[in-house]
Protein backbone atom coordinates (compact mmCIF):
# COMPACT_ATOMS: atom_id res chain seq x y z
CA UNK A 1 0.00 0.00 0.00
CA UNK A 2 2.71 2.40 0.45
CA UNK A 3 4.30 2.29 -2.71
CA UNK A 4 0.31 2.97 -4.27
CA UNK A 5 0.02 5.65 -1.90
CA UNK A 6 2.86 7.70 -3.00
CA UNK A 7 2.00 7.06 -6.69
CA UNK A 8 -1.48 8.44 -6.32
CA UNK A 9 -0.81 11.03 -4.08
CA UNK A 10 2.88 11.95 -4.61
CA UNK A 11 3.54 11.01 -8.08
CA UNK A 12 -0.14 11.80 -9.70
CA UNK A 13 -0.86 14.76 -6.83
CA UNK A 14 -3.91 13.71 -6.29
CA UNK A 15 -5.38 13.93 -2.93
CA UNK A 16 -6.84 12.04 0.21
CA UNK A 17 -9.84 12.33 1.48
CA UNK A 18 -9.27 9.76 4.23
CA UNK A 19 -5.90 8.68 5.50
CA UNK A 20 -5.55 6.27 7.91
CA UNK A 21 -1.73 5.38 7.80
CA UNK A 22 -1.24 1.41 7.41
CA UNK A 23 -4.68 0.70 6.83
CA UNK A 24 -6.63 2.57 3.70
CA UNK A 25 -5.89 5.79 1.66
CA UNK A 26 -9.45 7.20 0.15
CA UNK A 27 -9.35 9.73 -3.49
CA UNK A 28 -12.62 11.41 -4.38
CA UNK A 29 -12.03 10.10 -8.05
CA UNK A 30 -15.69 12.01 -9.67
CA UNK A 31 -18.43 13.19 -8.01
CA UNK A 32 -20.15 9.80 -6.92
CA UNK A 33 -16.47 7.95 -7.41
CA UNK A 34 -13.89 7.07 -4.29
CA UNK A 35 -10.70 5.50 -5.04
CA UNK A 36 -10.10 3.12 -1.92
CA UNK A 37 -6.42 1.84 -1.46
CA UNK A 38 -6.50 -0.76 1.00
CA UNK A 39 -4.07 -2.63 2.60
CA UNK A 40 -4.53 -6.32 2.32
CA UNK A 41 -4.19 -7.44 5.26
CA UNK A 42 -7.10 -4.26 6.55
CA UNK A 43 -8.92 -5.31 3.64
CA UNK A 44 -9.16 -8.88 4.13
CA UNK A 45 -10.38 -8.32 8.31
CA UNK A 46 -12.50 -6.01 6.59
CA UNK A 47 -14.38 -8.33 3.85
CA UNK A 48 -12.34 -11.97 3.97
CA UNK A 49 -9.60 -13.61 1.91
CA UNK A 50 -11.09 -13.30 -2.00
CA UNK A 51 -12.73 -15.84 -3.36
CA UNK A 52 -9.96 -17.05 -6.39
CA UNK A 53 -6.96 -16.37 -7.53
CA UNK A 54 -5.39 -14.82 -10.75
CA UNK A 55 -5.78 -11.52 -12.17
CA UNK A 56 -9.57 -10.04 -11.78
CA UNK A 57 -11.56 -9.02 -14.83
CA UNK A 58 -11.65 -5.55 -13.90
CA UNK A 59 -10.15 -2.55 -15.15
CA UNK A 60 -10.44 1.44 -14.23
CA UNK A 61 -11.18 3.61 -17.36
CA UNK A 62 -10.11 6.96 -17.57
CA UNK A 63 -11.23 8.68 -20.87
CA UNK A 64 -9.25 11.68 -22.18
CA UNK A 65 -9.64 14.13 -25.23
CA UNK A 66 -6.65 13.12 -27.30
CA UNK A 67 -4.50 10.68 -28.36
CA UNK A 68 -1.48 13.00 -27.45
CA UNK A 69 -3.04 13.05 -23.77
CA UNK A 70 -3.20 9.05 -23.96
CA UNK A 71 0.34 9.40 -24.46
CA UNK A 72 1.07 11.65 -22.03
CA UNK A 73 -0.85 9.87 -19.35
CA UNK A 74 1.02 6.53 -20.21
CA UNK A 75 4.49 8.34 -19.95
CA UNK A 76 3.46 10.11 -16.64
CA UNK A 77 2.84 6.80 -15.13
CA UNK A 78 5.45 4.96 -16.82
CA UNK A 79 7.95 7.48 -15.17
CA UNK A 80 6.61 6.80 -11.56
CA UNK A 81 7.56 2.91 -12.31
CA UNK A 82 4.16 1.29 -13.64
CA UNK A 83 4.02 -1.06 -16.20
CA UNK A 84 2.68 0.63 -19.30
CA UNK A 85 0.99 -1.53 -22.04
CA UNK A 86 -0.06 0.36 -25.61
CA UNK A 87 -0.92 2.36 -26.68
CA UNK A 88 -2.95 0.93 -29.80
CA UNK A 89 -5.54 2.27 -32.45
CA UNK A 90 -8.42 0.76 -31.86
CA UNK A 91 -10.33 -1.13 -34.68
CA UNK A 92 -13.60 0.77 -33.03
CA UNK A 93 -11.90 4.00 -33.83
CA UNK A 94 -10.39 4.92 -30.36
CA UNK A 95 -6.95 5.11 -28.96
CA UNK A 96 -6.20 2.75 -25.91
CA UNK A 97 -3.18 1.93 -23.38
CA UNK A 98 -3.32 0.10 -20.20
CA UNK A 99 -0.81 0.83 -17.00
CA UNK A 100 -0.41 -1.24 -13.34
CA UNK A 101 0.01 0.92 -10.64
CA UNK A 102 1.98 -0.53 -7.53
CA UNK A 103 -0.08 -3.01 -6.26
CA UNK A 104 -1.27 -4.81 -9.85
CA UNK A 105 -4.33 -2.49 -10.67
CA UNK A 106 -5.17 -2.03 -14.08
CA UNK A 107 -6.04 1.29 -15.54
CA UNK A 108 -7.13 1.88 -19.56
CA UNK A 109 -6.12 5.42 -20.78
CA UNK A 110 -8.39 6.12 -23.43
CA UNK A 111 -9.44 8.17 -26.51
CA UNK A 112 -13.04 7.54 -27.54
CA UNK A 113 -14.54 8.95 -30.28
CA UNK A 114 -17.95 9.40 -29.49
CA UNK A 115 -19.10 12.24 -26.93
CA UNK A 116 -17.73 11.68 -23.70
CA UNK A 117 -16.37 7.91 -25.23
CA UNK A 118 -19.90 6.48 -25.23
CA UNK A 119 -19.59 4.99 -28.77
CA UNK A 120 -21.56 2.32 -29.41
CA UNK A 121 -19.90 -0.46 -30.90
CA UNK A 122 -20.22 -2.27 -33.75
CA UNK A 123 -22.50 -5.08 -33.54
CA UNK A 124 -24.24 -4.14 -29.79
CA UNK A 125 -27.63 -4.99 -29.90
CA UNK A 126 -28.18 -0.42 -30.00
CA UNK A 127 -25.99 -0.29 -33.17
């Protein structure tokens, strides 16, 4: 947990709502969105061990303007030591990397090119 909490709050700036050293760091990520870095040991007395193991199918989105800001996001992060992925064009039309930030979560930086990224893809039952 430490090594997320300085990449969030020292290496990104962002900043904590609640910090309650050794056991969870807490970002207001959007209006109705809160970041919560746990540790694992707080988190599992909090809500037991998880269920399997591997890599969850989950990933945090962040949707910029630009494919120059996807780039710039991916080298911000790549320069506080996560493990960049991309970026790619799309076949949908958008721009897409992926990072890891210290503790294995997976963020997608991407350009979308519908209004606010809601494009609807080819082939959904509303295209």
């Amino acid at each position: 947990m430490a090594a997320s909490r300085r990449f969030y709050l020292d290496g990104l700036g962002w900043q904590a709502e609640l910090d309650v050293p050794g056991e969870v760091v807490m970002i207001r990520a959007g209006e109705h969105l809160v970041l919560s870095l746990w540790d694992r040991a707080a988190f599992e007395a909090e809500l037991g061990a998880p269920a399997g193991t591997g890599v969850p199918p989950i990933t945090l989105a962040h949707n910029v303007a630009t494919t120059a800001e996807v780039d710039r996001v991916l080298a911000l992060v790549a320069g506080l030591g996560a493990t960049v992925t991309g970026p790619q064009q799309r076949d949908w039309g958008g721009y897409t990397g992926y990072f890891c930030d210290p503790d294995g979560f997976r963020w997608e930086i991407a350009m979308n090119p519908g209004p606010i990224g809601q494009l609807v893809l080819p082939g959904s039952a509303a295209g």
